[in-house]
Protein backbone atom coordinates (compact mmCIF):
# COMPACT_ATOMS: atom_id res chain seq x y z
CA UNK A 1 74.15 -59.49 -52.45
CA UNK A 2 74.19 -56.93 -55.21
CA UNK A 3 75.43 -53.82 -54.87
CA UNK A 4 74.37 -50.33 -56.57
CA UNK A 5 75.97 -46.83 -56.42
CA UNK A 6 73.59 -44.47 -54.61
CA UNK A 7 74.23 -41.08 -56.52
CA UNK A 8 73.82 -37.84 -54.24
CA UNK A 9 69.84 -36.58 -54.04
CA UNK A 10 69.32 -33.25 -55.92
CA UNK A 11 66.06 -31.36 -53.90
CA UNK A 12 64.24 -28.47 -55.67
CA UNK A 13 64.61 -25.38 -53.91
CA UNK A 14 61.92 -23.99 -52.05
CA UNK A 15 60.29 -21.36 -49.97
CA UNK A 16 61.64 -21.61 -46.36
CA UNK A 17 58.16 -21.12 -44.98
CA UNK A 18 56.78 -24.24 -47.45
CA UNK A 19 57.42 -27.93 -47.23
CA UNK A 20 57.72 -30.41 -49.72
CA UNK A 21 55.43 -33.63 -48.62
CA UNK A 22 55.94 -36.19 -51.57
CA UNK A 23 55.80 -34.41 -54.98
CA UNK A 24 53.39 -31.62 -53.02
CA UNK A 25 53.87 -28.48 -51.70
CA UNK A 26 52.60 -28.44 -48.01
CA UNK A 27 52.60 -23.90 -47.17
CA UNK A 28 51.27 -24.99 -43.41
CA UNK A 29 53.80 -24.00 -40.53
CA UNK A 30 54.11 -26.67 -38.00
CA UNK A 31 51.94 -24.59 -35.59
CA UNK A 32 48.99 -24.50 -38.21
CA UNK A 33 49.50 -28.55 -38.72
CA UNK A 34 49.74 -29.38 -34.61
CA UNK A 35 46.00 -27.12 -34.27
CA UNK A 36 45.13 -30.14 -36.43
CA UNK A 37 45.91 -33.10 -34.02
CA UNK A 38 43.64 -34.75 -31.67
CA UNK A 39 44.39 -35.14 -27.71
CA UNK A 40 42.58 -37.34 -25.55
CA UNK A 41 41.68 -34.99 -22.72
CA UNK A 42 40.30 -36.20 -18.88
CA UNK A 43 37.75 -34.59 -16.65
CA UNK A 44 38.59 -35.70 -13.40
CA UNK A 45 35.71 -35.49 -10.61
CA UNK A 46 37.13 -36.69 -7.74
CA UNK A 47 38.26 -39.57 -5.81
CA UNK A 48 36.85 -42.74 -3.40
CA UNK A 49 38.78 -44.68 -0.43
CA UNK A 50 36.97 -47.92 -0.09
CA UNK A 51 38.09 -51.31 0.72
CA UNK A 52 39.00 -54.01 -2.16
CA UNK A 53 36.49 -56.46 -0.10
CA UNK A 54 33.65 -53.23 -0.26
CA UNK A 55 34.75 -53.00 -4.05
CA UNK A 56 34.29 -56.85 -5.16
CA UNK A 57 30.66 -56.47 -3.61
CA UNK A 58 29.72 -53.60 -5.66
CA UNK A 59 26.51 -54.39 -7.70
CA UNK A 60 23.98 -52.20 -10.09
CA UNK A 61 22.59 -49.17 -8.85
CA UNK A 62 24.81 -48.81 -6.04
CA UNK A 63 26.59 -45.60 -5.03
CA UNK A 64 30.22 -44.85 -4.51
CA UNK A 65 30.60 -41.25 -3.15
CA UNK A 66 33.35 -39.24 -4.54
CA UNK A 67 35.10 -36.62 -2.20
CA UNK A 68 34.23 -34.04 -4.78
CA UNK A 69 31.21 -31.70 -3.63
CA UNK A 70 28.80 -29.99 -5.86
CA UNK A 71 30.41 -27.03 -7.17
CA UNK A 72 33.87 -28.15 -6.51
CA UNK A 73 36.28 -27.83 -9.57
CA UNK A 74 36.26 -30.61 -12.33
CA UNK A 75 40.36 -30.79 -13.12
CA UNK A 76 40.90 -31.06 -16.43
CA UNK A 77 43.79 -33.00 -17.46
CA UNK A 78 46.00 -33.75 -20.94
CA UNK A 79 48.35 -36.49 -20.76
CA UNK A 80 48.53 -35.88 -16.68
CA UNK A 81 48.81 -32.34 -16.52
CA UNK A 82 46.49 -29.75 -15.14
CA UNK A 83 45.60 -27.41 -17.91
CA UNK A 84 41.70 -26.28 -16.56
CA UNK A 85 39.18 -26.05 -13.87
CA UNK A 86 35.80 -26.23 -14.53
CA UNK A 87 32.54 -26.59 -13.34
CA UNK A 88 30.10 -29.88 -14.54
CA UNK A 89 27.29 -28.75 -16.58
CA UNK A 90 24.48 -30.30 -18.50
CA UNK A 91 24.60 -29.60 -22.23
CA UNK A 92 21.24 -30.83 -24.07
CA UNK A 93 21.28 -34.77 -23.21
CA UNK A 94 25.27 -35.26 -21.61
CA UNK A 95 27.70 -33.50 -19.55
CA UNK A 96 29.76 -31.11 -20.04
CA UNK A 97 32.72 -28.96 -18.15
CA UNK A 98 32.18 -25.25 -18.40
CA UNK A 99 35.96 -23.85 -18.07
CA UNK A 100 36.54 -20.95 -14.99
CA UNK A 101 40.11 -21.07 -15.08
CA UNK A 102 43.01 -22.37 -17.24
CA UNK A 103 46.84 -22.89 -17.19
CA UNK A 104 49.04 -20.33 -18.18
């Protein structure tokens, strides 16, 4: 295997608050740049105890009822943590989660 001599990388100075990104100049802070990034985030309405034998005989247009009541709290949840309540809404033709109280 041939072997070269690495000679020490000269960087061009620049403003603390910029990044260089390639040959480009990136001015966002990492604050600006997270804003930026998509997170998958759960509504969770509530929970069922029913038997596995009750569950492999589920068919169409059955109901499962959920120990949630109307006008309970819908948790909201990003990457398992609580970070809202809410309360289900209808927004034109889907649902929605109007927020009444969040984390922090």
């Amino acid at each position: 295997m041939k072997q070269e001599k690495i000679d020490k990388a000269v960087l061009p100075e620049f403003d603390s608050n910029a990044a260089v990104l390639g040959d480009q100049v990136c001015l966002a802070t990492n604050e600006e740049l997270m804003q930026e990034v998509d997170v998958k985030l759960e509504a969770y309405l509530g929970e069922a105890e029913i038997p596995v034998s009750t569950l492999t005989k589920l068919k169409d247009g059955e109901l499962v009822t959920l120990s949630t009541k109307p006008g309970d709290a819908v948790t909201l949840k990003l990457n398992g943590k609580v970070v809202a309540l809410g309360e289900l809404v209808v927004v034109d033709d889907h649902l929605g989660i109007k927020i009444t109280q969040t984390a922090g």
